[in-house]
Protein backbone atom coordinates (compact mmCIF):
# COMPACT_ATOMS: atom_id res chain seq x y z
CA UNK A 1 -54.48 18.75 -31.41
CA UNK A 2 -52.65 19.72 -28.33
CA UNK A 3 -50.32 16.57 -29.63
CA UNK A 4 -49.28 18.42 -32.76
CA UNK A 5 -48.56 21.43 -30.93
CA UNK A 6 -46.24 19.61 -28.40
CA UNK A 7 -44.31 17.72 -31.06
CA UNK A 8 -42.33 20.66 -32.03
CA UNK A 9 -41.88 21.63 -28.43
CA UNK A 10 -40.58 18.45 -27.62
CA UNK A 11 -38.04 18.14 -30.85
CA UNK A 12 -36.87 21.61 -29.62
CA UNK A 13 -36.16 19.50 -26.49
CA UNK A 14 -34.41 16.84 -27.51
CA UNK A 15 -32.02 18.91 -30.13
CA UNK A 16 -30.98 21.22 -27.25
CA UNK A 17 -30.20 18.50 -25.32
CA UNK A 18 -28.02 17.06 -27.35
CA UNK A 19 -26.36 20.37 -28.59
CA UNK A 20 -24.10 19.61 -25.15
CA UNK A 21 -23.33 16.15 -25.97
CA UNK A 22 -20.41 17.20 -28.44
CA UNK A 23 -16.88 16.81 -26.53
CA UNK A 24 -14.11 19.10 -27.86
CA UNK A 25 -10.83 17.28 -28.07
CA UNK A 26 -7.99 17.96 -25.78
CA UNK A 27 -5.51 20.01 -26.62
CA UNK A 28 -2.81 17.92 -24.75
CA UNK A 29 -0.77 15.54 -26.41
CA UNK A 30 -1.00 12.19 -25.74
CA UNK A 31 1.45 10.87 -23.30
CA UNK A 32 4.45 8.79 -24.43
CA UNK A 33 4.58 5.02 -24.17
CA UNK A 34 5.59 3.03 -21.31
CA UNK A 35 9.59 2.79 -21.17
CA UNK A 36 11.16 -0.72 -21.33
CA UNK A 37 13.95 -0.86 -19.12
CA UNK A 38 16.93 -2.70 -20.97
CA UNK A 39 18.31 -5.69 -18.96
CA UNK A 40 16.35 -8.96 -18.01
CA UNK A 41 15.62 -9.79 -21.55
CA UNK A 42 14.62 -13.71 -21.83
CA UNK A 43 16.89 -16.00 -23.91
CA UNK A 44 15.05 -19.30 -24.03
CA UNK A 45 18.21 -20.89 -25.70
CA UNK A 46 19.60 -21.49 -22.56
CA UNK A 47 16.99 -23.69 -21.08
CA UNK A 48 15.86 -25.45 -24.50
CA UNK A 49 17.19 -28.49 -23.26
CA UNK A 50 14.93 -28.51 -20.48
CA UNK A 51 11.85 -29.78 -23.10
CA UNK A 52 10.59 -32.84 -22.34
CA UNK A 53 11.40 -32.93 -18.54
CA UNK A 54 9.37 -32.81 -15.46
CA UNK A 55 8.29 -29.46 -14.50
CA UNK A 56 8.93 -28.51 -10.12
CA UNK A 57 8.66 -25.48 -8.04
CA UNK A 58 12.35 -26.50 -7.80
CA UNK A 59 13.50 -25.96 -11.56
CA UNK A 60 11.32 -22.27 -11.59
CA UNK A 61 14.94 -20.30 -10.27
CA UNK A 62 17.21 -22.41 -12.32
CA UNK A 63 14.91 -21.96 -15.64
CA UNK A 64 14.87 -18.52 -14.08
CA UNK A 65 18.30 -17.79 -14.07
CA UNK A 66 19.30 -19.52 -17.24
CA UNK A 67 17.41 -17.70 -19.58
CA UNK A 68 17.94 -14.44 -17.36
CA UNK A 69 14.10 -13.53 -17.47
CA UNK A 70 13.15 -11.30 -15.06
CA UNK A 71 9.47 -13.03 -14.74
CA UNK A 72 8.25 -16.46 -15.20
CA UNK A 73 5.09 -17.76 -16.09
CA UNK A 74 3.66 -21.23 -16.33
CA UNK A 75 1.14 -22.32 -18.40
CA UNK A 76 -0.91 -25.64 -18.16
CA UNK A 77 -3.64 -26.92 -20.63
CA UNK A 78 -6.40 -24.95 -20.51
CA UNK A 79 -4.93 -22.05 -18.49
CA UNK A 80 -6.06 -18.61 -19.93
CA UNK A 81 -3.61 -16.08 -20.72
CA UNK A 82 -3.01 -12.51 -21.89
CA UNK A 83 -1.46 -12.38 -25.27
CA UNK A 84 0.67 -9.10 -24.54
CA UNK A 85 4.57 -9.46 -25.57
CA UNK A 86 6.88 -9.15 -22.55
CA UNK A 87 10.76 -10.10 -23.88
CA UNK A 88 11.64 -9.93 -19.57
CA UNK A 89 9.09 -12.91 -19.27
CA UNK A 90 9.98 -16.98 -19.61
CA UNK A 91 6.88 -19.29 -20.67
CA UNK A 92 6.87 -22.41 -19.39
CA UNK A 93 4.60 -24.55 -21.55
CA UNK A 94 3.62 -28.02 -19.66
CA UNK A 95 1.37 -31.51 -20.84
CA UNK A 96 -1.26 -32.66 -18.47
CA UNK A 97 1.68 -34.60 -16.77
CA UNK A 98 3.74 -31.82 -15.77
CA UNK A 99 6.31 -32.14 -18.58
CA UNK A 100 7.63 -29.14 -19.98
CA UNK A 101 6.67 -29.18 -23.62
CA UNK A 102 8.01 -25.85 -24.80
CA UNK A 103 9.99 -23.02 -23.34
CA UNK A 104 9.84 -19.10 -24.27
CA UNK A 105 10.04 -15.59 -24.01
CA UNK A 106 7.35 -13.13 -24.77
């Protein structure tokens, strides 16, 4: 008995608690996009001829520089990396051996 006379007590409860769960949307726009500076945009066409060469710490500023990337990354097998789109950024693709297996930008 003093079960069925709680139970409506108790929904009363739980609905008023949740009454100030609802969030009102902000009345602020979102905010724009990140710019992307122009300038240090990859071109891997310069350093295509580099496939099939041995990758060194020495060739990074040259691949660098060729391409005109502003960042460089390399990637080895099994290596995890983000799939985001950067046109400033070289990829430097290498075999187990160290050879450079495919070059470019993104």
């Amino acid at each position: 008995m003093l079960v069925t006379r709680l139970t409506p007590v108790l929904i009363g409860l739980l609905l008023a608690g949740c009454s100030g769960m609802h969030s009102t949307p902000s009345p602020d726009p979102a905010p724009p996009p990140p710019r992307v500076e122009a300038g240090g945009e990859c071109s891997a066409e310069g350093v295509d001829s580099r496939v099939g060469h041995t990758y060194s710490e020495a060739l990074d500023e040259k691949l660098r520089a060729a391409s005109g990337a502003a960042a460089m990354r390399v990637i080895r097998p099994g290596d995890a990396v983000t799939l985001d789109h950067r046109p400033e950024r070289l990829n430097v693709r290498l075999d187990e051996a160290d050879t450079i297996t495919a070059l470019n930008c993104g």
